[in-house]
C-alpha atoms as a PDB file:
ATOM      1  CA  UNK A   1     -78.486 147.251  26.680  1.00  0.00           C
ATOM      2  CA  UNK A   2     -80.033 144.615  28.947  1.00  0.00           C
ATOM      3  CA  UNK A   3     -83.092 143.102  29.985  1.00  0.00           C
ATOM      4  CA  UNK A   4     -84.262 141.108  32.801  1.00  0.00           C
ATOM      5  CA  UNK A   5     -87.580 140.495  31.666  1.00  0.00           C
ATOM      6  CA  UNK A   6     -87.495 137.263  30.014  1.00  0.00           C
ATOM      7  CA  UNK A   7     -88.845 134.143  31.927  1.00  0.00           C
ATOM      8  CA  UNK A   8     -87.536 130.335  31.381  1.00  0.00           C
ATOM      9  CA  UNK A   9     -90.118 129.745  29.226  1.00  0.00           C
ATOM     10  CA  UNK A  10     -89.579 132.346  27.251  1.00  0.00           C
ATOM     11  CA  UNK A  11     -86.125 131.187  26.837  1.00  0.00           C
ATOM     12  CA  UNK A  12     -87.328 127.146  26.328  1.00  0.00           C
ATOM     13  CA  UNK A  13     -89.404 128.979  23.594  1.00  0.00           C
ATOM     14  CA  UNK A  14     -86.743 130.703  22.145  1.00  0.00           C
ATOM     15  CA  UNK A  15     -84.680 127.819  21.813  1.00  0.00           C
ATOM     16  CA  UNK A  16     -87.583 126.020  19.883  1.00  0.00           C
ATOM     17  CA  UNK A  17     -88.120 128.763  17.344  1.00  0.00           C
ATOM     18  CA  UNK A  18     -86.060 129.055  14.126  1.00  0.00           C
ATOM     19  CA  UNK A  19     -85.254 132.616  14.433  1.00  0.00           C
ATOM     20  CA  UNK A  20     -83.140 134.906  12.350  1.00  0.00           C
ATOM     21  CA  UNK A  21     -79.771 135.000  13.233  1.00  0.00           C
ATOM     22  CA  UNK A  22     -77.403 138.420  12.803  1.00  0.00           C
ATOM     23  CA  UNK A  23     -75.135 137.493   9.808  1.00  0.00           C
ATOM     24  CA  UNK A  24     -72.480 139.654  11.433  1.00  0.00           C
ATOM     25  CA  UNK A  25     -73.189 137.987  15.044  1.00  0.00           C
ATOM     26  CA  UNK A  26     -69.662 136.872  16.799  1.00  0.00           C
ATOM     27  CA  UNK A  27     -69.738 133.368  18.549  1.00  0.00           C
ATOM     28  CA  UNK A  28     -69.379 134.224  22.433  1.00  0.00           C
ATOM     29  CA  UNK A  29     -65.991 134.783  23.398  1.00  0.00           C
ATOM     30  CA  UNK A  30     -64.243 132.039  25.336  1.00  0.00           C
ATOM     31  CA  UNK A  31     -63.731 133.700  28.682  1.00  0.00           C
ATOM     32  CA  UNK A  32     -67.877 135.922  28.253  1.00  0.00           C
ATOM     33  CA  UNK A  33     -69.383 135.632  31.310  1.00  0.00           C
ATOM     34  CA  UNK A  34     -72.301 135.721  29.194  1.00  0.00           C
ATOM     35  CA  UNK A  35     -73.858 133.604  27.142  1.00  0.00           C
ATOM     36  CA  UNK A  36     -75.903 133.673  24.102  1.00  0.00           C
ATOM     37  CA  UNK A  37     -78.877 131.355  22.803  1.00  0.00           C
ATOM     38  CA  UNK A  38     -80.586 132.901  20.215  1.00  0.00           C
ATOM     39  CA  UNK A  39     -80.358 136.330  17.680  1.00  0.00           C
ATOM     40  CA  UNK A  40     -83.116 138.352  15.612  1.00  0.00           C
ATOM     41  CA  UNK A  41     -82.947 141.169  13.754  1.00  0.00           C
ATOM     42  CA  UNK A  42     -85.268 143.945  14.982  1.00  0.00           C
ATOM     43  CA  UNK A  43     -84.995 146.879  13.040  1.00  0.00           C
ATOM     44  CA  UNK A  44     -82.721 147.821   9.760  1.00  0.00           C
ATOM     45  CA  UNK A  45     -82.465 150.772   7.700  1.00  0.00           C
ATOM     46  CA  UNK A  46     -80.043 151.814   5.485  1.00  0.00           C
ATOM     47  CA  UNK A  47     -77.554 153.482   8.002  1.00  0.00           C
ATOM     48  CA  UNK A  48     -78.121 150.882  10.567  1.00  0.00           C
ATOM     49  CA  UNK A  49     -79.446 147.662  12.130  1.00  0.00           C
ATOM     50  CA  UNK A  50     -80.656 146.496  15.858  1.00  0.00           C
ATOM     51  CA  UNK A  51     -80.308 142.883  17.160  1.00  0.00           C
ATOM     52  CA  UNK A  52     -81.709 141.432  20.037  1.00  0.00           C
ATOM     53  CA  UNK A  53     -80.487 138.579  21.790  1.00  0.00           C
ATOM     54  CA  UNK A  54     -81.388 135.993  23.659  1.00  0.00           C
ATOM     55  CA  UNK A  55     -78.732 135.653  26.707  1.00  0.00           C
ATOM     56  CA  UNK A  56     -78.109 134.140  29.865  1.00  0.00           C
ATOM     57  CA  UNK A  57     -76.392 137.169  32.713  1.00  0.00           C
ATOM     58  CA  UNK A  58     -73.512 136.433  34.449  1.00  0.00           C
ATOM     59  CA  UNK A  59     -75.760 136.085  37.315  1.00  0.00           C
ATOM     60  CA  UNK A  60     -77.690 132.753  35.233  1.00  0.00           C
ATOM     61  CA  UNK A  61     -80.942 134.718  34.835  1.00  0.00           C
ATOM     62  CA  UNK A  62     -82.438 134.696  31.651  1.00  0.00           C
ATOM     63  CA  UNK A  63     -82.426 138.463  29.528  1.00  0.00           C
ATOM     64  CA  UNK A  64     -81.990 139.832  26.365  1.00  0.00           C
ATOM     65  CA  UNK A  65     -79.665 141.963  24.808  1.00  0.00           C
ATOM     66  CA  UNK A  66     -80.070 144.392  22.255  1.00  0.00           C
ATOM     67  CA  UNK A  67     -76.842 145.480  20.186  1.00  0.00           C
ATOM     68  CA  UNK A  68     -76.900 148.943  17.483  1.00  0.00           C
ATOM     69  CA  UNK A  69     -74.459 147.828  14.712  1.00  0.00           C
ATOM     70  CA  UNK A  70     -73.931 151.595  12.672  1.00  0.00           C
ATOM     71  CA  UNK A  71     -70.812 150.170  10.943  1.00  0.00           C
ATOM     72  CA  UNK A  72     -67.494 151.284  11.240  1.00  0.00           C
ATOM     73  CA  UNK A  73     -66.556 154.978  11.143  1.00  0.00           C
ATOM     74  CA  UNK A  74     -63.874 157.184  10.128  1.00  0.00           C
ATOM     75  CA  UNK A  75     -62.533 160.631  12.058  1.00  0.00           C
ATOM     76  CA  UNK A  76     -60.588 162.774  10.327  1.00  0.00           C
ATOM     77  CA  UNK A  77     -57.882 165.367  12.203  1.00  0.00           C
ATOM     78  CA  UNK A  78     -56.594 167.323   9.147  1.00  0.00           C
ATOM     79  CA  UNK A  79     -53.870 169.585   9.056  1.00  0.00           C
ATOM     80  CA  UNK A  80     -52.723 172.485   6.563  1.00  0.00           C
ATOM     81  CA  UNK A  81     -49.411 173.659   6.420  1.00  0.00           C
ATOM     82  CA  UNK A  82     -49.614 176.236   8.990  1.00  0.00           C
ATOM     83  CA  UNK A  83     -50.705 173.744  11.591  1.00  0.00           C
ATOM     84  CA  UNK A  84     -54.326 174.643  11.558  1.00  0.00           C
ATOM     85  CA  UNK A  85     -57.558 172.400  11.741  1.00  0.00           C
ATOM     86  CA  UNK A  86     -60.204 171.529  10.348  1.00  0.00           C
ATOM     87  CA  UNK A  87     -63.954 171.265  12.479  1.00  0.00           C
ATOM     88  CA  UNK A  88     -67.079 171.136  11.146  1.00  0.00           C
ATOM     89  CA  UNK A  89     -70.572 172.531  12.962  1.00  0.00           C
ATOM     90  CA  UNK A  90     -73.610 170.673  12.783  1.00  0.00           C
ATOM     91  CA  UNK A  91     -76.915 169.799  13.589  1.00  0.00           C
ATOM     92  CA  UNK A  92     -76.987 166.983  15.960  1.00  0.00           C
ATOM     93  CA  UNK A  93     -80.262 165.497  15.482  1.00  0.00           C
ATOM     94  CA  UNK A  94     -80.152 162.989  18.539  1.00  0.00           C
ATOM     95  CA  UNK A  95     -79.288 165.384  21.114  1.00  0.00           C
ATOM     96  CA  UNK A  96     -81.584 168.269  19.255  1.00  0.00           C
ATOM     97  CA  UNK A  97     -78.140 170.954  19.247  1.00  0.00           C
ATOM     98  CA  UNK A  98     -75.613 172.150  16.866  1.00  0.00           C
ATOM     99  CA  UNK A  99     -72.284 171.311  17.550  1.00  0.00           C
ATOM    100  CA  UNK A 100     -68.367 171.606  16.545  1.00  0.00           C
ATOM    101  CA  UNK A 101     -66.691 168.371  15.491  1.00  0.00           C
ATOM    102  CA  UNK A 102     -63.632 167.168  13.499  1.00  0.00           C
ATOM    103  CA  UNK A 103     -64.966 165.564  10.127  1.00  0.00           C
ATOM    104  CA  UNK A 104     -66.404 162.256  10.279  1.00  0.00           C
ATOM    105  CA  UNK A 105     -68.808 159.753   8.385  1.00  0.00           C
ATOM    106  CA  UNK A 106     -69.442 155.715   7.748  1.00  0.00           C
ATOM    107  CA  UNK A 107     -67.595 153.427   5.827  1.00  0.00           C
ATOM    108  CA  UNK A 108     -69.277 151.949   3.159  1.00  0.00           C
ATOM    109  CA  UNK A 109     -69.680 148.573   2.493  1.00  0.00           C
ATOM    110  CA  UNK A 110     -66.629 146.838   1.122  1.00  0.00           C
ATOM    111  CA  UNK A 111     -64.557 150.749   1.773  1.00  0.00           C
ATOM    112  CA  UNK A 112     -61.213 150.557   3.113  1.00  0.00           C
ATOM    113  CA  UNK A 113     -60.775 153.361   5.710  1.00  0.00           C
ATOM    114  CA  UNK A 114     -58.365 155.615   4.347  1.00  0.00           C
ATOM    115  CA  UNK A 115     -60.315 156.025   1.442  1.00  0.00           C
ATOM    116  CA  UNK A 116     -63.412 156.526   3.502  1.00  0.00           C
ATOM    117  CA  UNK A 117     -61.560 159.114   5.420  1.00  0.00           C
ATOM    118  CA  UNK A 118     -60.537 161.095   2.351  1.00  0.00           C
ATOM    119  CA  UNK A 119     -63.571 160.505   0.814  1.00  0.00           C
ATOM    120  CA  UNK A 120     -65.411 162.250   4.309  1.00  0.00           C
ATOM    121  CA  UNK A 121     -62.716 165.190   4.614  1.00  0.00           C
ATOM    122  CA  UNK A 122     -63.622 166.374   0.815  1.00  0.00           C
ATOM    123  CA  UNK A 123     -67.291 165.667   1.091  1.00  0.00           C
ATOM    124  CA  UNK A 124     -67.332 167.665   4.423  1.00  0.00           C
ATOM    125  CA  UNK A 125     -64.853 170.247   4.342  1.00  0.00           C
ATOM    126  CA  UNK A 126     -63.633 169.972   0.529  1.00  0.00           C
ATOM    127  CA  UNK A 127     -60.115 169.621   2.065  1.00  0.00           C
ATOM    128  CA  UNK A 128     -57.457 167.370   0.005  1.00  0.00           C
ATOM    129  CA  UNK A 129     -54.118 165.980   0.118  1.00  0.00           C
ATOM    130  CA  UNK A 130     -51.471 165.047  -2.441  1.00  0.00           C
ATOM    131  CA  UNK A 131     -49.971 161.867  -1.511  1.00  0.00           C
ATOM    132  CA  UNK A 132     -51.701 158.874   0.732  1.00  0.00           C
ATOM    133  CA  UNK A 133     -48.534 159.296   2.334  1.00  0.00           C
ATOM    134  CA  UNK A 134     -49.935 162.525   4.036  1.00  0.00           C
ATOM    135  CA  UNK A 135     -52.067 160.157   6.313  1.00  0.00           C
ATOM    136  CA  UNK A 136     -51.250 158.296   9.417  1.00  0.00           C
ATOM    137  CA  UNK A 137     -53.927 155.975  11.044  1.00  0.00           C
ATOM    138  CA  UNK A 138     -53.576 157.365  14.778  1.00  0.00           C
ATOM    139  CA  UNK A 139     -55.738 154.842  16.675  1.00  0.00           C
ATOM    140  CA  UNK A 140     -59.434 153.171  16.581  1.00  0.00           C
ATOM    141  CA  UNK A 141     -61.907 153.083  19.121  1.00  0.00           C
ATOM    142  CA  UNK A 142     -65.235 152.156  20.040  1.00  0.00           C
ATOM    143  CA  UNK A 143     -67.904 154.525  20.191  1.00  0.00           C
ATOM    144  CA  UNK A 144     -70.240 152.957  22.894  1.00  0.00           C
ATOM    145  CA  UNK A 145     -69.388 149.405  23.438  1.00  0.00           C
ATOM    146  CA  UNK A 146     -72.224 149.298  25.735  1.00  0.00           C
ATOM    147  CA  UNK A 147     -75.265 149.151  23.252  1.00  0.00           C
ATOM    148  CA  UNK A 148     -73.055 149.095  19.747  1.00  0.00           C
ATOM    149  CA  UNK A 149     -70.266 147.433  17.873  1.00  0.00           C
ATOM    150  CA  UNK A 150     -69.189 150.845  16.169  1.00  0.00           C
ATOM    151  CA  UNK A 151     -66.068 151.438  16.003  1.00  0.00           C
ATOM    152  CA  UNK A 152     -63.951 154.861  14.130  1.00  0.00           C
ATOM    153  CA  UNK A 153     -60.606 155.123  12.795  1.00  0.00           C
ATOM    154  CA  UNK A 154     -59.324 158.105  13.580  1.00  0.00           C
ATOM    155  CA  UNK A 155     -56.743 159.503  10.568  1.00  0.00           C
ATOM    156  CA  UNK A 156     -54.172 162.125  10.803  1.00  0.00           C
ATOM    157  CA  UNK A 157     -53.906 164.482   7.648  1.00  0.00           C
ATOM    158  CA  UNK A 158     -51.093 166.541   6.938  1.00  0.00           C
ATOM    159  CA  UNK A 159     -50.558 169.246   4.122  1.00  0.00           C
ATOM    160  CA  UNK A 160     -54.156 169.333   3.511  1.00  0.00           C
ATOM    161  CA  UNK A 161     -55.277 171.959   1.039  1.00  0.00           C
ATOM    162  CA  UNK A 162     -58.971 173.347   0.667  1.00  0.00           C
ATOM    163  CA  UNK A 163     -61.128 172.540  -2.325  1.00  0.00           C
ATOM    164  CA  UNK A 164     -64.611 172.741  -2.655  1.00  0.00           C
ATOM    165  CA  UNK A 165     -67.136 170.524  -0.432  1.00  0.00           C
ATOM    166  CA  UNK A 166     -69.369 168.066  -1.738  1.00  0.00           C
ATOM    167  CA  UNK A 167     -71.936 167.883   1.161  1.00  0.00           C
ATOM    168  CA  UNK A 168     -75.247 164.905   0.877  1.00  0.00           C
ATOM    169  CA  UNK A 169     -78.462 166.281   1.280  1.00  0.00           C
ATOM    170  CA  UNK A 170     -78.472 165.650   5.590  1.00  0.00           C
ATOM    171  CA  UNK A 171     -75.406 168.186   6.174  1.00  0.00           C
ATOM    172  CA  UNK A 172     -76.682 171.313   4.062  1.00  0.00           C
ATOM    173  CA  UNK A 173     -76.761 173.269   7.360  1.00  0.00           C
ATOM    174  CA  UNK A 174     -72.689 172.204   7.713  1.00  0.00           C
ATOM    175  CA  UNK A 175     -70.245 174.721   8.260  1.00  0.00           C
ATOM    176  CA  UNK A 176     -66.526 174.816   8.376  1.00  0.00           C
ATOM    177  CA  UNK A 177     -63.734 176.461   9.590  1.00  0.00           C
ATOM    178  CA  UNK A 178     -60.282 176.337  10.567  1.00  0.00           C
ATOM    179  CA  UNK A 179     -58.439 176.692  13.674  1.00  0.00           C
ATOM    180  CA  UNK A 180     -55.028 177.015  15.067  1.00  0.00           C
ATOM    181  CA  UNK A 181     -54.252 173.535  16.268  1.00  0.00           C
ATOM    182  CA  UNK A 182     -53.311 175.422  19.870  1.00  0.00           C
ATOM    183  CA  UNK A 183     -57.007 176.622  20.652  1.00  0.00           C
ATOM    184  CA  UNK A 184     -58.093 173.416  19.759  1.00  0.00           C
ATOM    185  CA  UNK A 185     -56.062 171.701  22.029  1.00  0.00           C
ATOM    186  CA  UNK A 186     -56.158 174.375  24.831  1.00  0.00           C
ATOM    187  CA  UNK A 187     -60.392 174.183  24.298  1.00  0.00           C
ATOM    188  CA  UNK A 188     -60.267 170.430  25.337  1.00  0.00           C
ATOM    189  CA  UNK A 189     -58.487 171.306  28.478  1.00  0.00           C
ATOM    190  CA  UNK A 190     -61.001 173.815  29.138  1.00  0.00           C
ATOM    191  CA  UNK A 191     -63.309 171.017  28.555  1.00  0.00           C
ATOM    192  CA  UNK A 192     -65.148 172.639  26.086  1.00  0.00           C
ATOM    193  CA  UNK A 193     -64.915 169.783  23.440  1.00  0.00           C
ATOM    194  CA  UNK A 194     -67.464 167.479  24.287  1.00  0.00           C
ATOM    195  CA  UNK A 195     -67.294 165.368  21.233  1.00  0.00           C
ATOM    196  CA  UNK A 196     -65.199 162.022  22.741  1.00  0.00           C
ATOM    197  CA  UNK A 197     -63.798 161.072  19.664  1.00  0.00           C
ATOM    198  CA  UNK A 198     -62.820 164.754  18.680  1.00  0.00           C
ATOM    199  CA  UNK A 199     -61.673 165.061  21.905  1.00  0.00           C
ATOM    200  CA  UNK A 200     -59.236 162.317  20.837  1.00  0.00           C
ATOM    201  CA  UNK A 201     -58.225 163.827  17.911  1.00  0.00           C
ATOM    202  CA  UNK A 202     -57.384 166.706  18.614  1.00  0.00           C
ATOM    203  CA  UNK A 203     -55.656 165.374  21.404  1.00  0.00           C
ATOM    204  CA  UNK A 204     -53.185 162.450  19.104  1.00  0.00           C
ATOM    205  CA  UNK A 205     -53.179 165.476  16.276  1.00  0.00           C
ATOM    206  CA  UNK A 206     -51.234 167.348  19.651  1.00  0.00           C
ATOM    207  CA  UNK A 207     -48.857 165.009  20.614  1.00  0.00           C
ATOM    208  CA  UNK A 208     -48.020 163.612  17.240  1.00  0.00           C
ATOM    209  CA  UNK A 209     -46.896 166.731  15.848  1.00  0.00           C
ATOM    210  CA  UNK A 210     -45.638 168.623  19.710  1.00  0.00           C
ATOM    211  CA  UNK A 211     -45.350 165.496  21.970  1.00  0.00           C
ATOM    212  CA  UNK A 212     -46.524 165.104  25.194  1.00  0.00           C
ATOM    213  CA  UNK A 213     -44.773 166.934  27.426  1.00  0.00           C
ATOM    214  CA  UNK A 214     -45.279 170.223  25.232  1.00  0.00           C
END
């Protein structure tokens, strides 16, 4: 998200001040139509942290940027043997609603994704599989490249068999069920997935096991 706000002084000040740079900051690309003078950190906690940059706009005015870096994140769609799916309902706290999702969480520091994924599906849902051969990786996507460098890899699990969940403290009120991988699809074209990513996976989940043209 940008700002217009900034004056050339502010910049000339900016460039004079040793301020503290994003570790994870990426040089400007070579063909940005933006570009960038100067990085702080803002805010951290310990599921996020906010930059703000100093930039010039494409149209040379002065601005800042600020940039939500979550961390990456895994989706799970997961199967059973009769072709059914897994969803979780929670309690959104950002938009203040309960909601139906497929399983999804962060990726630690230093996790690779797959385990993250399985690591999410048993916390969540308690669901398991036997074999990493069981999962496909079916795409990744950013979240909202607008204001955030999130991005979730979104896993297909097959033959996945329910165990107990493991839940953290935040998803008490969690529930989950299964459904027939049909309704799922046939709810998001009723539109009645709203969920972008879950949209998606229930969407690859489709095609990868019906193709298509089904």
């Amino acid at each position: 998200m940008s700002d217009d706000h900034t004056t050339n002084d502010d910049l000339r000040e900016v460039a004079a001040v040793d301020h503290q740079a994003d570790p994870d900051a990426q040089p400007d690309a070579p063909d940005s139509p933006w570009r960038t003078l100067a990085a702080r950190e803002v805010y951290r906690n310990p599921w996020l942290h906010v930059t703000e940059y100093q930039v010039v706009r494409p149209d040379g005015r002065p601005g800042i940027y600020g940039v939500v870096d979550p961390g990456a994140n895994v989706t799970i769609a997961a199967l059973d043997d009769d072709e059914r799916l897994w969803l979780v309902r929670d309690f959104l706290y950002p938009i203040q609603r309960y909601s139906w999702s497929l399983p999804s969480g962060r990726v630690e520091t230093g996790e690779d994704s797959l385990r993250a994924a399985q690591r999410e599906l048993a916390e969540e849902v308690g669901a398991i599989t036997d074999h990493d051969e069981d999962w496909s990786l079916m795409g990744t996507y950013y979240l909202s490249p607008g204001v955030a460098t999130q991005r979730s890899y979104l896993y297909l699990a097959r033959h996945a068999r329910l165990g107990a969940p493991q839940r953290e403290g935040t998803e008490q009120a969690m529930l989950a069920r299964q459904r027939p991988l049909r309704e799922a699809y046939d709810a998001l074209l009723r539109g009645e997935i709203d969920n972008a990513v879950t949209a998606l996976g229930v969407l690859h989940a489709w095609q990868a096991l019906r193709g298509p043209q089904t």
